[in-house]
Protein backbone atom coordinates (compact mmCIF):
# COMPACT_ATOMS: atom_id res chain seq x y z
CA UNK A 1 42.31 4.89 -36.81
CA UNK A 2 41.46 4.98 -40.48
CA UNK A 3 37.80 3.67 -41.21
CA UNK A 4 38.57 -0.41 -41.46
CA UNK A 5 40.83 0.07 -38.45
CA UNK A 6 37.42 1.31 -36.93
CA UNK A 7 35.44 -1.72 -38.09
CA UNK A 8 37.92 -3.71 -36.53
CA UNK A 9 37.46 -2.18 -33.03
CA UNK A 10 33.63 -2.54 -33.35
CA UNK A 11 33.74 -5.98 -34.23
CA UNK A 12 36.59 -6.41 -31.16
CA UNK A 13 34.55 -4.82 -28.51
CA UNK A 14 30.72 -5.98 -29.31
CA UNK A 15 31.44 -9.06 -31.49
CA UNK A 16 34.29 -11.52 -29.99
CA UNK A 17 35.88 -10.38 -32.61
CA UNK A 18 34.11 -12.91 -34.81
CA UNK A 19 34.54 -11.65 -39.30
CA UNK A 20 31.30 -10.27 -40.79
CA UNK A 21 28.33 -12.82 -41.89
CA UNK A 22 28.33 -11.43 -45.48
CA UNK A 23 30.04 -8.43 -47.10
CA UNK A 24 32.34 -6.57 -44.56
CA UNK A 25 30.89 -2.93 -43.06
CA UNK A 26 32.41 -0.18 -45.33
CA UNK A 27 31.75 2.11 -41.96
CA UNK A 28 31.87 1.82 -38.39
CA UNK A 29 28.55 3.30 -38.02
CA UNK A 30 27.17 1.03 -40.21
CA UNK A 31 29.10 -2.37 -38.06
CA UNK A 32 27.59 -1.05 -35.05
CA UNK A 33 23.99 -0.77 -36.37
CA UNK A 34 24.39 -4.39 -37.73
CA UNK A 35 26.00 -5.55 -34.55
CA UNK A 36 23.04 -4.07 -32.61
CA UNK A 37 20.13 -4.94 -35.25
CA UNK A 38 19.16 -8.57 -33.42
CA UNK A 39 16.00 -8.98 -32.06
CA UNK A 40 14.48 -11.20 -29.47
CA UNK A 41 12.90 -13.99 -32.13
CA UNK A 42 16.17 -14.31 -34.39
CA UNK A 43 17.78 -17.17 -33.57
CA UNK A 44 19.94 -20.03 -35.34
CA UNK A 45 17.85 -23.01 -37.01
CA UNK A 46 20.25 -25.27 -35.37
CA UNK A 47 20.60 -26.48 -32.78
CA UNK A 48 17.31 -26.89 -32.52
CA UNK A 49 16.12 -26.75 -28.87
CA UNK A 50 14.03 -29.67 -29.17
CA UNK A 51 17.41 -31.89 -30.02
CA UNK A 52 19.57 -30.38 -27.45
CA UNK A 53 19.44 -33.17 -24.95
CA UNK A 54 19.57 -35.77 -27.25
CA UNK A 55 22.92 -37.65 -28.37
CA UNK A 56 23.46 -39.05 -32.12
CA UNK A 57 22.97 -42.36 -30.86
CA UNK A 58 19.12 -41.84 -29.31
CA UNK A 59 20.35 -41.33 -25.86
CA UNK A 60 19.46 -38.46 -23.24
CA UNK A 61 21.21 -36.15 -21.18
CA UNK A 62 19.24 -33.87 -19.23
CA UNK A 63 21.62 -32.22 -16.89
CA UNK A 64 23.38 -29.03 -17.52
CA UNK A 65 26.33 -30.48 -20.71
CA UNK A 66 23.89 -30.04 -23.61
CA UNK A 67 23.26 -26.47 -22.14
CA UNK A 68 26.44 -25.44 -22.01
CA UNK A 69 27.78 -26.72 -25.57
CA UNK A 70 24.19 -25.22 -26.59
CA UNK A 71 25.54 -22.07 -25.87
CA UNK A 72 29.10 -22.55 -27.19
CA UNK A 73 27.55 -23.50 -30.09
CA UNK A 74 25.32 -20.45 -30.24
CA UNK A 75 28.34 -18.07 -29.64
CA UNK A 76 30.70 -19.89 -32.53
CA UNK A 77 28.07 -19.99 -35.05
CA UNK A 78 25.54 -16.85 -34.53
CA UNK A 79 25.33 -14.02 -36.74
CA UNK A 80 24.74 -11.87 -33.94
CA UNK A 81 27.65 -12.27 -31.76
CA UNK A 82 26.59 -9.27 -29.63
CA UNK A 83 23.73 -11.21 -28.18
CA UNK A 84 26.23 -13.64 -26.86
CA UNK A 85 28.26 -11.39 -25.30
CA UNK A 86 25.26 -9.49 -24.46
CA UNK A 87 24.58 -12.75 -22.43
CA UNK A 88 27.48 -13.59 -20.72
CA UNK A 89 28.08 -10.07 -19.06
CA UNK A 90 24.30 -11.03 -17.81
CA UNK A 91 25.31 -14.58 -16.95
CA UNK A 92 27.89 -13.33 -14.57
CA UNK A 93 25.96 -10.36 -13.66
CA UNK A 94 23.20 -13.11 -12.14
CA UNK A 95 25.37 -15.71 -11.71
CA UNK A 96 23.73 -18.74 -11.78
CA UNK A 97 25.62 -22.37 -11.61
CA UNK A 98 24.69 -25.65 -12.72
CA UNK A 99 26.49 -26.91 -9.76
CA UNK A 100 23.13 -26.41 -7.95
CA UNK A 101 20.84 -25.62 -10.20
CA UNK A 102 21.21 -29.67 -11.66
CA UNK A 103 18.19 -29.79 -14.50
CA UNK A 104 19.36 -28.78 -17.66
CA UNK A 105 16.05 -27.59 -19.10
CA UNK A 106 16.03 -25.44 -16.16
CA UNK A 107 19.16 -23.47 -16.74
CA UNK A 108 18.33 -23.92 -20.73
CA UNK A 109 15.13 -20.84 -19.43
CA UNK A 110 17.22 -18.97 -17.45
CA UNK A 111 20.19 -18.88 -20.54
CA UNK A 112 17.19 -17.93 -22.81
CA UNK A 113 16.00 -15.38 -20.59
CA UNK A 114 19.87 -13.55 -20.87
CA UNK A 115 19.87 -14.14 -24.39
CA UNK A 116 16.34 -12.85 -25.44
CA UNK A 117 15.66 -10.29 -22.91
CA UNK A 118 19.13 -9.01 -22.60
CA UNK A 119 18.93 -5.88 -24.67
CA UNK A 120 15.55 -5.00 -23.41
CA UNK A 121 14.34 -3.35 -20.43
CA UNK A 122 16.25 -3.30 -17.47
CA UNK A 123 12.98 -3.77 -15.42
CA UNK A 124 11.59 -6.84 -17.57
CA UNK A 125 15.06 -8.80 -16.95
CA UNK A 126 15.62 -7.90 -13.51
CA UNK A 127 12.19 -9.38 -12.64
CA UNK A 128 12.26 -12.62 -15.17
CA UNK A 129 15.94 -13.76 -13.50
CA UNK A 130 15.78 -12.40 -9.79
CA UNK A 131 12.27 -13.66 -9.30
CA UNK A 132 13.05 -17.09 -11.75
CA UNK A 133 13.02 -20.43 -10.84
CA UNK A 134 16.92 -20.95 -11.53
CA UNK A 135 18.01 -18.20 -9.11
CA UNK A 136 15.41 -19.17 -6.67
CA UNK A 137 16.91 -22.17 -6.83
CA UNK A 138 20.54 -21.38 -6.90
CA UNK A 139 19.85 -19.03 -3.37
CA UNK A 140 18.06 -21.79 -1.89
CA UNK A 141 14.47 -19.59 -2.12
CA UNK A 142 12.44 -22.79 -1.83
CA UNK A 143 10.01 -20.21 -0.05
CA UNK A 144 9.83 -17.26 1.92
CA UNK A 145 6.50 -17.22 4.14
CA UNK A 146 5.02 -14.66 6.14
CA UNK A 147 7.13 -15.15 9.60
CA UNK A 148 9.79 -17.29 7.42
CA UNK A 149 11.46 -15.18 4.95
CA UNK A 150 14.39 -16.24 3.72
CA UNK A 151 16.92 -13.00 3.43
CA UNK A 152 18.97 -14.42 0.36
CA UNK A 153 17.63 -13.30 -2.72
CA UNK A 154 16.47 -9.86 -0.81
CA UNK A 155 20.36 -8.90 -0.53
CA UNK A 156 22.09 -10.21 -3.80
CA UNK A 157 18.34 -8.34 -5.27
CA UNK A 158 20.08 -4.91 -4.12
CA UNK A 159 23.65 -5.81 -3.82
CA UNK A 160 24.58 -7.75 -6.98
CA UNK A 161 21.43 -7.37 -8.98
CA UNK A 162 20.39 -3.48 -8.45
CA UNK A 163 22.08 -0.71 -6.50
CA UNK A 164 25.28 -2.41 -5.52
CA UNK A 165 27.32 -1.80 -2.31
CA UNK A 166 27.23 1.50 0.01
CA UNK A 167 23.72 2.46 -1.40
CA UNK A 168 21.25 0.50 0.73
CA UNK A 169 21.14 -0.41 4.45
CA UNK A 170 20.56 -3.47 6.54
CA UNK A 171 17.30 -2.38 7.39
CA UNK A 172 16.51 -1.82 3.84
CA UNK A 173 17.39 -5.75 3.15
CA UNK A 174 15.60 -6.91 5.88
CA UNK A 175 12.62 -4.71 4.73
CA UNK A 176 12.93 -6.29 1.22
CA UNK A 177 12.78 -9.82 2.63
CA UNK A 178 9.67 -9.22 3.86
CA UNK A 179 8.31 -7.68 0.26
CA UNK A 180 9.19 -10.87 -1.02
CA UNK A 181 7.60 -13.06 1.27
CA UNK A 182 4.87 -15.14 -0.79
CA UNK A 183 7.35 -15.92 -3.43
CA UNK A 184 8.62 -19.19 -4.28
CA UNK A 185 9.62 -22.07 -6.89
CA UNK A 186 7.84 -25.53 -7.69
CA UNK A 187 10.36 -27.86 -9.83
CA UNK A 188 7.59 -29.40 -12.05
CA UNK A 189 10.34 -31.67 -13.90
CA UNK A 190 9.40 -35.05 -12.31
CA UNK A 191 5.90 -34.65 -13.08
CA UNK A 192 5.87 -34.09 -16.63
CA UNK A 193 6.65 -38.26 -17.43
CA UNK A 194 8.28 -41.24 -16.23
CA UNK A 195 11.36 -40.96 -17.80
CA UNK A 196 13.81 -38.61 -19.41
CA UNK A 197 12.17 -38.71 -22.79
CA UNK A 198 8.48 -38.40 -21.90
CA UNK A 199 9.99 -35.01 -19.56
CA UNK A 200 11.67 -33.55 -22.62
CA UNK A 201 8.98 -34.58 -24.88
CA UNK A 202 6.81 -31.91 -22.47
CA UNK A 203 9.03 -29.87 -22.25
CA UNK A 204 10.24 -29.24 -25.63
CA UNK A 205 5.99 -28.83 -26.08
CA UNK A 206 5.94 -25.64 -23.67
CA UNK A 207 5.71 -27.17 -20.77
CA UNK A 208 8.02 -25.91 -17.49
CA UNK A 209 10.44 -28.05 -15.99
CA UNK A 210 10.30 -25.38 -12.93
CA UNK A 211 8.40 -22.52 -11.98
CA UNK A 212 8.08 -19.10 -9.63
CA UNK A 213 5.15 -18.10 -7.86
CA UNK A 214 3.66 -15.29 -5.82
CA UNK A 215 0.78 -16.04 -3.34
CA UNK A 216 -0.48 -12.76 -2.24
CA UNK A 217 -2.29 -14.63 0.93
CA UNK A 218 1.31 -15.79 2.17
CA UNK A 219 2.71 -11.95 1.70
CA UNK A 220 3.70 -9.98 4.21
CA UNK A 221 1.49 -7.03 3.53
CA UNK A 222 2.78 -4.44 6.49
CA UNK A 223 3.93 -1.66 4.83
CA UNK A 224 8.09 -2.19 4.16
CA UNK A 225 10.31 0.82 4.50
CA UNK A 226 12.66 0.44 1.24
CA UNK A 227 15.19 3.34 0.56
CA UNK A 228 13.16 6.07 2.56
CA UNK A 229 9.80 5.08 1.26
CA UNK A 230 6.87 3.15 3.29
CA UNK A 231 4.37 1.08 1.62
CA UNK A 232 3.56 -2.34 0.73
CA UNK A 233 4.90 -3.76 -2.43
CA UNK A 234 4.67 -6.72 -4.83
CA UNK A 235 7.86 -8.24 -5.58
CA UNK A 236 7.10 -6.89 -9.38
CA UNK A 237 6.99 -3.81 -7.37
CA UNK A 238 9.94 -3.39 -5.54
CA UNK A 239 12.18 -4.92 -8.91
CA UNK A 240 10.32 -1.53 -10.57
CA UNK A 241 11.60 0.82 -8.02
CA UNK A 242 15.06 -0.44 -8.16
CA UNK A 243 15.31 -0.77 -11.64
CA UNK A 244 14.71 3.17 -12.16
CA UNK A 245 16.64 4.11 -9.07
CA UNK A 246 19.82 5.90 -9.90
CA UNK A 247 22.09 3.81 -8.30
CA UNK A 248 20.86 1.03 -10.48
CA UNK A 249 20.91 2.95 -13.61
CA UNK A 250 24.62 4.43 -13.31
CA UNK A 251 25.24 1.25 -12.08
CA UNK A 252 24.71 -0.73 -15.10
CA UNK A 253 26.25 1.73 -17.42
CA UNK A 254 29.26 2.03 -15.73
CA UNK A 255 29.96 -2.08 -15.79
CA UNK A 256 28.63 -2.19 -19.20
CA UNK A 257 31.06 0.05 -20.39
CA UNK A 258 34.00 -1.62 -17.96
CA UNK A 259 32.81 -4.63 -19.65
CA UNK A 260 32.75 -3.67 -23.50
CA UNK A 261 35.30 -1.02 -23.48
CA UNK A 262 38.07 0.22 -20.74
CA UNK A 263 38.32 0.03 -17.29
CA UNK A 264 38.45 3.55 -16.48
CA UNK A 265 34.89 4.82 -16.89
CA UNK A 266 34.94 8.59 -18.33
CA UNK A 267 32.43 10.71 -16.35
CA UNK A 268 30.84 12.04 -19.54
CA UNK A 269 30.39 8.63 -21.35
CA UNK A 270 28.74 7.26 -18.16
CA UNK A 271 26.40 10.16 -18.32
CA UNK A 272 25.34 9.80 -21.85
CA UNK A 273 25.10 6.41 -21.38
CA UNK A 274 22.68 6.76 -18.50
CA UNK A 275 20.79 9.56 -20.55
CA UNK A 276 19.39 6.85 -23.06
CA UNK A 277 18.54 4.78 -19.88
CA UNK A 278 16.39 7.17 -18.52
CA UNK A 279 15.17 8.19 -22.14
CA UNK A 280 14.51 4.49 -22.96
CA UNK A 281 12.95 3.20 -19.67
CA UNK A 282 16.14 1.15 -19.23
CA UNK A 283 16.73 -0.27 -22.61
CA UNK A 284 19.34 -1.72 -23.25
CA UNK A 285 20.02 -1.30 -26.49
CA UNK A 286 19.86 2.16 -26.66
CA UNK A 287 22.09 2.57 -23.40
CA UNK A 288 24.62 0.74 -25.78
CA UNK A 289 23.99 2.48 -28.85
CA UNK A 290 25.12 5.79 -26.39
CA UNK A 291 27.99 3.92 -25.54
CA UNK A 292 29.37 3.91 -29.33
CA UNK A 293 28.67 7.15 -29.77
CA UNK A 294 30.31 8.24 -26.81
CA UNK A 295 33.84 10.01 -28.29
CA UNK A 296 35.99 7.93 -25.95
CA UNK A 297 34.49 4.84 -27.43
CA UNK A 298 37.02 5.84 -30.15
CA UNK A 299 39.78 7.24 -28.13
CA UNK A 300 43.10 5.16 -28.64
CA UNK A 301 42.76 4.32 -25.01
CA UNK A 302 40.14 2.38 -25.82
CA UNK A 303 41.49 0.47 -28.58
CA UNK A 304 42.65 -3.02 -27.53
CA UNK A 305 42.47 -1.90 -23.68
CA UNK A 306 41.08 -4.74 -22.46
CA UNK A 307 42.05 -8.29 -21.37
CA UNK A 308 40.18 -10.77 -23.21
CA UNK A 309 38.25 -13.25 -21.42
CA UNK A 310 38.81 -16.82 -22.61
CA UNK A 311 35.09 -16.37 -24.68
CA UNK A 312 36.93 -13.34 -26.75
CA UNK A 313 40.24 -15.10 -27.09
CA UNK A 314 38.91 -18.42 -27.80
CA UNK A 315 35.58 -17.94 -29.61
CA UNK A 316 37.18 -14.98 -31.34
CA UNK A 317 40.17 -17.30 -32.19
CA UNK A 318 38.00 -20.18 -34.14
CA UNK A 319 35.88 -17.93 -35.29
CA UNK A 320 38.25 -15.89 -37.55
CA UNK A 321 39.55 -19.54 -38.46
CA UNK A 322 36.30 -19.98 -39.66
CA UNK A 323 35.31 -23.18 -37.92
CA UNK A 324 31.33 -21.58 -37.72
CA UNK A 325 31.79 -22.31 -41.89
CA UNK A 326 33.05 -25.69 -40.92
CA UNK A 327 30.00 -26.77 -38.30
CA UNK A 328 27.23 -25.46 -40.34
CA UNK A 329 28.38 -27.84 -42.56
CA UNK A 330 28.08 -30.76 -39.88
CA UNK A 331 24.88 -29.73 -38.74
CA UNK A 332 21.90 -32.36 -38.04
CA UNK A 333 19.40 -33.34 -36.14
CA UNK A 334 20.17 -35.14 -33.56
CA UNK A 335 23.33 -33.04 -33.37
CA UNK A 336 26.18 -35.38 -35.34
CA UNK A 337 28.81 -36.69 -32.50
CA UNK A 338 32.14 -34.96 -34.25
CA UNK A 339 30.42 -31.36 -33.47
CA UNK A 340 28.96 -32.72 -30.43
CA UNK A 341 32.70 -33.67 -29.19
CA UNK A 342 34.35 -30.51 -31.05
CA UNK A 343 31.61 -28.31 -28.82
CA UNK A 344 32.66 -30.18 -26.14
CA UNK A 345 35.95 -29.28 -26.47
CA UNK A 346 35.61 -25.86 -27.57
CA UNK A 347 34.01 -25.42 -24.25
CA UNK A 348 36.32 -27.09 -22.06
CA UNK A 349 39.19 -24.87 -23.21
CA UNK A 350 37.89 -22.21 -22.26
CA UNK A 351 37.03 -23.70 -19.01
CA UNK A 352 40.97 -24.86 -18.87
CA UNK A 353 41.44 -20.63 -19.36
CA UNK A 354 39.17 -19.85 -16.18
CA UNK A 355 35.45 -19.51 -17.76
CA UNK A 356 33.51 -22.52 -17.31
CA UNK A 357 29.85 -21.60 -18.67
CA UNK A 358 26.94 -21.86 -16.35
CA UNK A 359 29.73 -22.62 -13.43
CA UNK A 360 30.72 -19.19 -11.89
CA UNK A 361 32.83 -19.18 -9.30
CA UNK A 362 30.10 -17.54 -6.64
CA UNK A 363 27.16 -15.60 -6.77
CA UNK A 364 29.32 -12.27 -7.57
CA UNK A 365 30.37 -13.83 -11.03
CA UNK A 366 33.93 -13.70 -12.45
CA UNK A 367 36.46 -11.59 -11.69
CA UNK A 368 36.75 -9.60 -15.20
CA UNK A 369 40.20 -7.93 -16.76
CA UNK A 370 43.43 -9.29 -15.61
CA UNK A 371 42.54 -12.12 -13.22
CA UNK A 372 42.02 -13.56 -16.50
CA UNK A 373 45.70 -13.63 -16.77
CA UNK A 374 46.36 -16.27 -14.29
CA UNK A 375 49.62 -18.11 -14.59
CA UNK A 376 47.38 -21.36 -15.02
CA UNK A 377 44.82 -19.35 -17.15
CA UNK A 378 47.53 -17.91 -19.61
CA UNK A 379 49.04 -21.44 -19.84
CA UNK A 380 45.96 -22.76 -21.16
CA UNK A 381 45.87 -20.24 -23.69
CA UNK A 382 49.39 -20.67 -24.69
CA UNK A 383 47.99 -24.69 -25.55
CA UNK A 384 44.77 -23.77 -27.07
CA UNK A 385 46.03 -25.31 -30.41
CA UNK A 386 42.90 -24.09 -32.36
CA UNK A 387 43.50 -26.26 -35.12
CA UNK A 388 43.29 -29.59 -33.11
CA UNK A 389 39.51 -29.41 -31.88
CA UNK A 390 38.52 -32.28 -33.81
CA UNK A 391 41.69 -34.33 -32.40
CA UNK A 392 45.36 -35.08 -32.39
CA UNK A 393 44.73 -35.96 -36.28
CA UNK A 394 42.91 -32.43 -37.51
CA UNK A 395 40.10 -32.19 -39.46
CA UNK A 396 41.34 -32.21 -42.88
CA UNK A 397 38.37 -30.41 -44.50
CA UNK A 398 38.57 -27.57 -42.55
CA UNK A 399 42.28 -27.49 -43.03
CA UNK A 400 41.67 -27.52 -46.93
CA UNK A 401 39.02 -24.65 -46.50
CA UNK A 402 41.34 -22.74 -44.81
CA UNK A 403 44.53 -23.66 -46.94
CA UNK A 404 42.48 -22.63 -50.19
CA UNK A 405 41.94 -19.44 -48.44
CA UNK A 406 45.61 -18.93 -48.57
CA UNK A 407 46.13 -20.06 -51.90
CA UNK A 408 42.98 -17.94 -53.59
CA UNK A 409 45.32 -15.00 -51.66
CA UNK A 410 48.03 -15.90 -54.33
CA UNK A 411 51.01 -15.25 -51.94
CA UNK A 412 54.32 -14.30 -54.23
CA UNK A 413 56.48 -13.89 -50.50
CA UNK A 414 56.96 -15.22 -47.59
CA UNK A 415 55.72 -11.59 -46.31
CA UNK A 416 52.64 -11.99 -48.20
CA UNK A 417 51.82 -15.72 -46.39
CA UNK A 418 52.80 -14.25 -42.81
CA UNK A 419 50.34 -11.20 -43.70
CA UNK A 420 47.36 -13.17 -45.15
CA UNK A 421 47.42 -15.78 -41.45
CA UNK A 422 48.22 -12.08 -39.15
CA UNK A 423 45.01 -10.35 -40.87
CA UNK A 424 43.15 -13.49 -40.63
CA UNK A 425 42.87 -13.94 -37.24
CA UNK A 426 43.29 -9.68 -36.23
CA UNK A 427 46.50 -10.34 -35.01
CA UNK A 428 48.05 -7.03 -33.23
CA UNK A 429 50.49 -4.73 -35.20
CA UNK A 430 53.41 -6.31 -33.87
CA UNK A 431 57.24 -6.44 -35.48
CA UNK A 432 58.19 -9.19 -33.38
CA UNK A 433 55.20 -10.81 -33.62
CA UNK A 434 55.50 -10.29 -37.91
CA UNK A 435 59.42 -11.24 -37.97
CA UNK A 436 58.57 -14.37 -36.39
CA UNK A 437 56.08 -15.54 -38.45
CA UNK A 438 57.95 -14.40 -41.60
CA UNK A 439 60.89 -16.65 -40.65
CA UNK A 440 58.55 -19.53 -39.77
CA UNK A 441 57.19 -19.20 -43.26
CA UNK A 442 60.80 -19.04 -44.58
CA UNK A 443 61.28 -22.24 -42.42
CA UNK A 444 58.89 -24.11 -43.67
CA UNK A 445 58.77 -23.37 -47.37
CA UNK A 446 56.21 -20.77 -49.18
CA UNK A 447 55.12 -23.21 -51.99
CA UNK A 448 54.74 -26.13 -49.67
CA UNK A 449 52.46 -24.49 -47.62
CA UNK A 450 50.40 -23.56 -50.04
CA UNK A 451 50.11 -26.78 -51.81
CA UNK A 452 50.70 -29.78 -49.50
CA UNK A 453 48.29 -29.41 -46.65
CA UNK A 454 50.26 -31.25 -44.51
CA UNK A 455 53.33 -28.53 -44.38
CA UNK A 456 50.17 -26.11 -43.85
CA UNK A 457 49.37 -27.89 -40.99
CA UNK A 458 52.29 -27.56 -39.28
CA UNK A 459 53.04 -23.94 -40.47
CA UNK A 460 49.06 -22.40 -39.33
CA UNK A 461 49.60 -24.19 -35.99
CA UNK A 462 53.41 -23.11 -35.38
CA UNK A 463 52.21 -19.12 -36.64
CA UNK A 464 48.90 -19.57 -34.65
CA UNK A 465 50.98 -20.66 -31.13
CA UNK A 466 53.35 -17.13 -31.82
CA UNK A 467 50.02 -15.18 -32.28
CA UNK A 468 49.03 -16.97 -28.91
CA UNK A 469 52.74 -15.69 -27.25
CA UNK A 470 51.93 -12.32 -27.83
CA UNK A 471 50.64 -10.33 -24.90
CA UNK A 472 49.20 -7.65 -27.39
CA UNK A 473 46.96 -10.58 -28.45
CA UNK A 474 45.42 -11.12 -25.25
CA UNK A 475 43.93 -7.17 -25.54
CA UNK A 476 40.54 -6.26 -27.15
């Protein structure tokens, strides 16, 4: 790969493939320091989270919708697009779904949580989701008493949360039950006002909607044997101990790095990888960082090697198309209905492709890499129709934007036009995939498309569905 070819793959793997928020990186090294430069405070000025429940016409909402086009916004519009996908590998690494966990403001913590904490410590997000009020919620943890514990969130804790299968026992779940006896969650929501509004009017002032607890005097304070070691233990305690066990640590490196770069994880990657944990205390930023500067980040087996989930394809799609240009325009407080529907939509597209957000399938997640090519999956792909968001009719001034794009690019061939909509959107190095869009340009006419935006139209959208009919496409 020459060094833009390398840009590419960084934006790709950490970004959705989204283009750069200002001047391109002239290095790789240089994309991946900006792609990992967020912090926990930086976040968009809109949507503001005091608006997020509220509709353009006054009215309120305060199940789980607004959260989940609050995040599809976040994801189509941030300049830190590895937060996002930061998020979602943490979203369906403690799945959570609004199908039980109903109050919106609730989930709206928990998506925080993955969002703000997600690069940090291992140990600090563990603890703030496991022993949260939306997973306590979504494993039925009402309570566990002293002579009532409830087993649930003891084995997903080690199983999906920690160590994962084959490196704890039965004994050591039912052991961890009892450490988390005294824990609990209190949904607060009903409390805070009579109705909707005086709720989010409390809420959007600090106030919970739900909360966890620990009461000591309901523990279960004989000493627990937990992975070969007897004592009592706090909750905070036993997340600790997990969090720096091995199994844990290679753990999370090796699903990171099946998550951001190949399936096949290389033995000497994973141990760098798990160097910077252990370095770090678990940081996750740094246990990326080692990731990139792992030598078989860079290998060409690494390069487009993995199947996209529908937030890459479709996120990544719009984004290159520049639509984040086109709702930054539209935004408002209360959120204006045409980005409120075009959200909407945005997110139920990618739900159509098999990833509807805060709605996993179980408490395990997704299934990642090719189950996302499902026959109905890949069909809904094959219709995304970027351009048609807005509606049947398109939204003509993002069509312009885009169509002056084209024209600024002063296209003398039909090779040039086919080029300029390929590089646009990081198409794959395809011949068929080129020859095709070449004749479609011949087709339709090189100086109609690039003055009559109505034979643009039809031209982006027929190019766009060939760029969706190549498999190479579905690869980042």
């Amino acid at each position: 790969m020459n060094e833009r070819e390398r840009v590419a793959h960084v934006a790709r793997k950490l970004g959705f493939g989204a283009p750069w928020a200002g001047e391109e990186p002239k290095t790789a090294r240089e994309a991946v320091e900006r792609l990992l430069s967020f912090q926990a405070g930086d976040e968009l000025a809109w949507p503001d989270r005091k608006r997020i429940f509220e509709s353009a016409n006054g009215q309120l909402d305060s199940a789980g919708g607004p959260v989940q086009r609050f995040w599809t916004a976040q994801m189509l519009l941030t300049p830190y697009p590895l937060r996002e996908k930061l998020a979602l590998f943490w979203h369906s690494w403690f799945a959570v779904s609004r199908a039980k966990v109903v109050l919106g403001p609730v989930l709206l913590d928990y998506l925080q949580t993955l969002r703000h904490k997600g690069a940090g410590r291992f140990e600090e997000l563990l603890a703030d989701v496991a022993l949260g009020p939306a997973m306590m919620l979504y494993l039925d943890l009402d309570q566990s008493l002293r002579g009532r514990p409830n087993e649930n969130l003891a084995r997903e804790l080690l199983e999906l949360f920690s160590l994962g299968i084959g490196n704890y026992s039965e004994q050591d779940v039912l052991e961890a039950t009892r450490t988390l006896t005294g824990s609990g969650v209190i949904v607060s929501w009903r409390t805070l006002g009579k109705t909707d509004a005086e709720r989010l009017a409390k809420y959007a002032a600090g106030e919970p909607a739900a909360y966890s607890y620990y009461t000591a005097g309901a523990h279960d304070s004989r000493p627990q044997t937990i992975l070969g070691q007897t004592k009592d233990r706090t909750p905070r305690e036993l997340v600790a101990e997990l969090a720096a066990h091995p199994a844990t640590r290679r753990r999370v490196c090796e699903r990171l790095w099946q998550y951001f770069v190949r399936e096949e994880a290389p033995r000497r990657a994973i141990e760098r990888m798990e160097q910077a944990y252990t370095r770090t205390d678990g940081e996750i930023r740094s246990v990326l960082g080692a990731m990139t500067d792992a030598p078989e980040f860079w290998e060409p087996a690494s390069v487009r090697s993995l199947p996209s989930s529908p937030a890459d394809f479709t996120i990544g799609m719009l984004r290159r198309l520049r639509l984040d240009e086109r709702l930054s325009g539209l935004a408002g407080e209360p959120i204006p209905d045409l980005t409120r529907r075009a959200l909407a939509v945005v997110h139920q597209r990618m739900a159509r492709q098999g990833l509807e957000l805060l709605a996993p399938e179980d408490v395990s997640g997704w299934r990642w890499g090719r189950a996302w090519f499902s026959p109905a999956g890949m069909a809904a792909r094959f219709a995304l129709k970027p351009l048609s968001i807005f509606g049947p009719r398109y939204d003509r001034p993002w069509c312009a934007m885009l169509q002056r794009s084209l024209a600024d690019a002063s296209p003398q061939r039909d090779e040039d036009a086919a080029a300029w909509l390929l590089a646009l959107v990081d198409a794959p190095q395809d011949q068929a995939l080129r020859a095709a869009v070449v004749e479609e340009t011949q087709r339709r006419g090189l100086a109609r498309i690039v003055l009559q935006t109505d034979p643009f139209l039809l031209w982006a959208e027929s190019c766009l569905q060939l760029v969706c009919a190549c498999p190479a496409a579905h690869m980042v």
